[in-house]
C-alpha atoms as a PDB file:
ATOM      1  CA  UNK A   1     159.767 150.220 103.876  1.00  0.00           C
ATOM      2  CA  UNK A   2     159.970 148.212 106.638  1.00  0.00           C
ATOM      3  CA  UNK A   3     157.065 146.390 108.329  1.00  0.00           C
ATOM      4  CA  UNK A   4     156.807 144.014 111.177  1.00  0.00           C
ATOM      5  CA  UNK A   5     156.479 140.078 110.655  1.00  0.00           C
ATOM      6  CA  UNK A   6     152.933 140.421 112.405  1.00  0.00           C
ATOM      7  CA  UNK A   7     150.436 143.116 112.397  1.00  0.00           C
ATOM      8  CA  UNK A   8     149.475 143.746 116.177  1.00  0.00           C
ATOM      9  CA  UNK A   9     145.347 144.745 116.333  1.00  0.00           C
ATOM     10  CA  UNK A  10     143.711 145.809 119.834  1.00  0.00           C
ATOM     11  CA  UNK A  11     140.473 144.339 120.486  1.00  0.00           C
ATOM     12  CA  UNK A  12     137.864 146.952 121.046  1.00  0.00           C
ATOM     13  CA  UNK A  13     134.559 146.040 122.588  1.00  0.00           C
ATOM     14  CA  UNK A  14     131.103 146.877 120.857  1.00  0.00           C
ATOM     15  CA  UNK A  15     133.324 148.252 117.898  1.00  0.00           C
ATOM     16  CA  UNK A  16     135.549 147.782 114.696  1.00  0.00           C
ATOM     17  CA  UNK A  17     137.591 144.935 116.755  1.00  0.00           C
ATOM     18  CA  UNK A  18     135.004 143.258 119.005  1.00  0.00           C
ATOM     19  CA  UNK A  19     135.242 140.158 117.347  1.00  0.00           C
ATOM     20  CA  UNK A  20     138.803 139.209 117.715  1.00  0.00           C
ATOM     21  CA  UNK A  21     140.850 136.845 119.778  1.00  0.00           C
ATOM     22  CA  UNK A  22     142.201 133.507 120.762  1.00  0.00           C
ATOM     23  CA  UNK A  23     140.989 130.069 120.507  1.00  0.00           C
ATOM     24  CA  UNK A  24     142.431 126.618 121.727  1.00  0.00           C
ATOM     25  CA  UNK A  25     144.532 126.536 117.803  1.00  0.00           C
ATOM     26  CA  UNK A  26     145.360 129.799 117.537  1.00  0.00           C
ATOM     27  CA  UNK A  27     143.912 133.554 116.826  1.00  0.00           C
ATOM     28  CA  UNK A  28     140.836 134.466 114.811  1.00  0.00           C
ATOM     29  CA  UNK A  29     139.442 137.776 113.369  1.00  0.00           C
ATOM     30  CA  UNK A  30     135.851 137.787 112.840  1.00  0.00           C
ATOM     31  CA  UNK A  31     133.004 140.232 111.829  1.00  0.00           C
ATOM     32  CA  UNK A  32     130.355 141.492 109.614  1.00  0.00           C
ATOM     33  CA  UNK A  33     130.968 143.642 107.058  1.00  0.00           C
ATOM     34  CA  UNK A  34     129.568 145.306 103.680  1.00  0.00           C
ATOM     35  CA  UNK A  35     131.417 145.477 100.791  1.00  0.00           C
ATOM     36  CA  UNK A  36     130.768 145.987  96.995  1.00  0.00           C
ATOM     37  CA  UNK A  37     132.341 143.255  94.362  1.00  0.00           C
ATOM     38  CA  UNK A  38     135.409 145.073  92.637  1.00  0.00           C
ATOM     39  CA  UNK A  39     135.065 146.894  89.581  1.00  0.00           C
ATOM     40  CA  UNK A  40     131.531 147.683  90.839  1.00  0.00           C
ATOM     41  CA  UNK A  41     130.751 151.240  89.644  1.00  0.00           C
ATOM     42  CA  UNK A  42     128.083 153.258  91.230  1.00  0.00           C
ATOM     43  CA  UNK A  43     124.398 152.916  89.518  1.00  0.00           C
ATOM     44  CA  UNK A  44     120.984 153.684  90.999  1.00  0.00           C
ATOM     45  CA  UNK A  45     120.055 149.793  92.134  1.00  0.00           C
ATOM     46  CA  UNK A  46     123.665 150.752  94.390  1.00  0.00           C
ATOM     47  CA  UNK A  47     121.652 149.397  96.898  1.00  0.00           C
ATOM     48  CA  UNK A  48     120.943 145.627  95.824  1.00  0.00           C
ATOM     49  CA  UNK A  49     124.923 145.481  94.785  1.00  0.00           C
ATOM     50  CA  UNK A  50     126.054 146.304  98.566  1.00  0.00           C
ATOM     51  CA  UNK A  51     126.565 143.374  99.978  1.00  0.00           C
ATOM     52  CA  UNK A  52     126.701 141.817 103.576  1.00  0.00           C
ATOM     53  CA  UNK A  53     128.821 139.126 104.514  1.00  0.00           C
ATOM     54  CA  UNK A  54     129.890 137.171 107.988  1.00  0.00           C
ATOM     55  CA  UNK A  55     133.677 136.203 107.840  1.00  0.00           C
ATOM     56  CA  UNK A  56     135.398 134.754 110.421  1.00  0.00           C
ATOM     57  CA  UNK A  57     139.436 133.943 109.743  1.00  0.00           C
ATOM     58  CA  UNK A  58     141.963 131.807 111.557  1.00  0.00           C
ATOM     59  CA  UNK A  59     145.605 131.950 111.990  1.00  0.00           C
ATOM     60  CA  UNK A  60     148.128 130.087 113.779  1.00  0.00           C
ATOM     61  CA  UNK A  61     149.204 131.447 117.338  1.00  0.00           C
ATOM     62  CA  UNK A  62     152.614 132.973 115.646  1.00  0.00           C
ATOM     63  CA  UNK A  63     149.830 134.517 113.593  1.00  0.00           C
ATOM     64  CA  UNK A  64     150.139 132.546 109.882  1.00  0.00           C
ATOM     65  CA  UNK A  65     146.793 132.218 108.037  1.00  0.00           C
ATOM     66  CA  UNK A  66     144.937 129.234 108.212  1.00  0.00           C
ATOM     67  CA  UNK A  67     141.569 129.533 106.575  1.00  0.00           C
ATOM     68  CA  UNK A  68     138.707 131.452 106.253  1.00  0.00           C
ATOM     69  CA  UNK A  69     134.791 131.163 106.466  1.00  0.00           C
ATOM     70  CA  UNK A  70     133.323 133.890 104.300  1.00  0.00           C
ATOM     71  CA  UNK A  71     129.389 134.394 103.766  1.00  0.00           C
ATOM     72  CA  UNK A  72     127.232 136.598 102.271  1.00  0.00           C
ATOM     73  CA  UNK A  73     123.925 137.021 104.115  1.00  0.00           C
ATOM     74  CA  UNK A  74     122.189 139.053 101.082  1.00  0.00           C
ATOM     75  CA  UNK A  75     121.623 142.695  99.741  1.00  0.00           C
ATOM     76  CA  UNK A  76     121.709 146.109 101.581  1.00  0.00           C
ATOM     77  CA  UNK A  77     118.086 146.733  99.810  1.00  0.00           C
ATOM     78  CA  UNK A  78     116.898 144.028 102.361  1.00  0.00           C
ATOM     79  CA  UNK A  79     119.495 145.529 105.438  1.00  0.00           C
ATOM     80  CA  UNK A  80     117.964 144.311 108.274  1.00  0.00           C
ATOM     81  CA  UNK A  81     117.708 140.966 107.374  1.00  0.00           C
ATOM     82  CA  UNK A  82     121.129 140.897 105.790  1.00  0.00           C
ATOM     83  CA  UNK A  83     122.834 141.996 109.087  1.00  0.00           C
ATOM     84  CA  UNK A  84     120.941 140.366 111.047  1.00  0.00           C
ATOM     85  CA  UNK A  85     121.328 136.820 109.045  1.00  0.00           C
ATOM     86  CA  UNK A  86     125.112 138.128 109.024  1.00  0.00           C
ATOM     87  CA  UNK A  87     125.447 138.697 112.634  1.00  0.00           C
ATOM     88  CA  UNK A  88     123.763 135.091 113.581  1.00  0.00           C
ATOM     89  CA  UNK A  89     126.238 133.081 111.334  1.00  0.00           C
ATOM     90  CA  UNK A  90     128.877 134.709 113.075  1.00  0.00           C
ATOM     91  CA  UNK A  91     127.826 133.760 116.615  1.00  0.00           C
ATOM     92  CA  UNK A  92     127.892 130.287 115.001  1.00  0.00           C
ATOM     93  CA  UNK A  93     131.089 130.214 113.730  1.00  0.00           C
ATOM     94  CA  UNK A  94     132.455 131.978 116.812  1.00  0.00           C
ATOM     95  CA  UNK A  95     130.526 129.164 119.276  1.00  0.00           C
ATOM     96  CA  UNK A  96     132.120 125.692 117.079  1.00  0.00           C
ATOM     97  CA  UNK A  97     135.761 127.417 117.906  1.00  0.00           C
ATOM     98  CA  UNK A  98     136.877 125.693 121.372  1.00  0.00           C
ATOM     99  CA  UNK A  99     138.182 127.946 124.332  1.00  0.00           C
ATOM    100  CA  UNK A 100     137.134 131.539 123.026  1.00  0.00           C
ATOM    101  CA  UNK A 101     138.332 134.082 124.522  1.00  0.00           C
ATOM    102  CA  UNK A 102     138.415 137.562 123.155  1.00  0.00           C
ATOM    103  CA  UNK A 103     141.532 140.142 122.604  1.00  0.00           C
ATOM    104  CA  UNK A 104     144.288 141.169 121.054  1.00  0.00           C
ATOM    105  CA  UNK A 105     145.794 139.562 118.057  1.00  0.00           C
ATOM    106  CA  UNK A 106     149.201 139.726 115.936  1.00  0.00           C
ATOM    107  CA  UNK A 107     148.719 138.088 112.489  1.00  0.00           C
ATOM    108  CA  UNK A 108     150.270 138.309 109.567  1.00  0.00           C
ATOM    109  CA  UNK A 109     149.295 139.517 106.310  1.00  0.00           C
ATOM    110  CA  UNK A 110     146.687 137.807 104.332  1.00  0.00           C
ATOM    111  CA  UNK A 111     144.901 138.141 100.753  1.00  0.00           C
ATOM    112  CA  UNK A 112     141.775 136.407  99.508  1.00  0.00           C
ATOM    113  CA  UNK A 113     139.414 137.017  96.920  1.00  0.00           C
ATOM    114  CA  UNK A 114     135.182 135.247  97.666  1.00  0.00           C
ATOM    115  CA  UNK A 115     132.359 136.651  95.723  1.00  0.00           C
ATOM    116  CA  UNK A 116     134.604 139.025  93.522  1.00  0.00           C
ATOM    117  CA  UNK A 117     135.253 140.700  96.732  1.00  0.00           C
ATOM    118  CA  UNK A 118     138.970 141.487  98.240  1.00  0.00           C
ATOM    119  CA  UNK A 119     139.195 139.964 101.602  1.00  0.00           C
ATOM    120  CA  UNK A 120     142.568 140.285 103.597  1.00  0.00           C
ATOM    121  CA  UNK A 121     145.225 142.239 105.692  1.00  0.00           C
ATOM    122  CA  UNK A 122     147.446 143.817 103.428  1.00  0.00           C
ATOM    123  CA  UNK A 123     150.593 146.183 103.189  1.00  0.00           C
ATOM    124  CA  UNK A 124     150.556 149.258 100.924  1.00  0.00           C
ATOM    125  CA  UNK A 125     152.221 152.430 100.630  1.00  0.00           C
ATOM    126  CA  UNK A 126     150.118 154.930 101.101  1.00  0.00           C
ATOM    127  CA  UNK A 127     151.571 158.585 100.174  1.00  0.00           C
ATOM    128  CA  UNK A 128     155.129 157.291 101.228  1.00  0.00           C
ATOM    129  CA  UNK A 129     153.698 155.920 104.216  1.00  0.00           C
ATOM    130  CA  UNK A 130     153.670 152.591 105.237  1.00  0.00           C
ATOM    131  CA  UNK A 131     150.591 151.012 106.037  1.00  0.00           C
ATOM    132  CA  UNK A 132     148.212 147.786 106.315  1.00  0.00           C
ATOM    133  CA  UNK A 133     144.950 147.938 105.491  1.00  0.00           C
ATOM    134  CA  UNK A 134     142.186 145.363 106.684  1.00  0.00           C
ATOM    135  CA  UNK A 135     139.734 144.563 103.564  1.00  0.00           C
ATOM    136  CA  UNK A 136     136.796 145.020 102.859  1.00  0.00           C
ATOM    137  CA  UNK A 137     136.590 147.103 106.323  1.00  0.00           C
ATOM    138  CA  UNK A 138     138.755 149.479 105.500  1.00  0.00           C
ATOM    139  CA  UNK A 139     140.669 149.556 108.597  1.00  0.00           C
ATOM    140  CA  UNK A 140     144.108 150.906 108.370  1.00  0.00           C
ATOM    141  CA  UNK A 141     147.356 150.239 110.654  1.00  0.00           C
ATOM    142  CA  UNK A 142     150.251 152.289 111.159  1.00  0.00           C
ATOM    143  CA  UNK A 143     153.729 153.138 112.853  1.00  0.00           C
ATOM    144  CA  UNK A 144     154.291 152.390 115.496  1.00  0.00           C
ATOM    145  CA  UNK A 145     152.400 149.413 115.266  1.00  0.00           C
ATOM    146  CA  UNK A 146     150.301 149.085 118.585  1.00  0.00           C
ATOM    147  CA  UNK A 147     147.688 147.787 117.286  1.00  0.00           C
ATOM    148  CA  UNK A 148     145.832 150.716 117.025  1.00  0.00           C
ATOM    149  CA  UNK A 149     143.797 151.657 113.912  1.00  0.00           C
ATOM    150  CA  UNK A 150     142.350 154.465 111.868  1.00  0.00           C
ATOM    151  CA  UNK A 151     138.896 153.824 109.821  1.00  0.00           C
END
């Protein structure tokens, strides 16, 4: 298989993408998203183990990882306040970084692990096909690599 040095992703306003771009130091991918610790199996209470977080990651401008700032806001049985908590941190982060300005990024793949929770852009094979998947968003990439994306 055979995949580029750095993942290209499209910045897409009021969507999947919208909080993506450049800053003075380099690129950043940022969002809010819900994910479930790993090995979690489904029970009743499924509610109280979803879990929000705000993340906001940083790469170099040729797209290396830097660091990341991972935070969970709280439960999906209290949603509102979760997201909302989720979505504020976020603006935070997003106002410290100097010179914002949102669009597309190329980075390369990353893996993490916070809160028993898979965080990352990562090749796989998926049915012979090559692939990167964003995690925990579930946001997959694909030949020919425009930065376009399938969720």
């Amino acid at each position: 298989m055979t995949y580029p040095e750095v993942i290209p992703i499209s910045y897409e306003p009021d969507y999947h993408t919208d909080h993506i771009g450049q800053w003075r130091d380099g690129q950043f991918l940022g969002g809010v998203v819900a994910a479930f610790r790993e090995g979690y199996s489904m029970t009743e209470d499924w509610l109280s183990h979803k879990r929000w977080y705000a993340i906001l990651h940083r790469f170099s401008p040729d797209g290396s990882y830097l660091d990341s700032r991972i935070e969970c806001t709280g439960a999906d049985d209290r949603h509102r306040e979760s997201v909302d908590a989720a979505v504020q941190r976020l603006s935070e982060w997003l106002a410290e970084l100097p010179d914002v300005e949102f669009g597309d990024i190329a980075i390369r793949p990353f893996r993490l692990e916070f809160d028993g929770v898979v965080f990352g852009l990562i090749l796989e094979d998926y049915e012979g096909n090559e692939h990167a998947e964003l995690y925990p968003d579930n946001i997959g990439f694909y030949p020919p690599w425009d930065g376009s994306y399938d969720t």
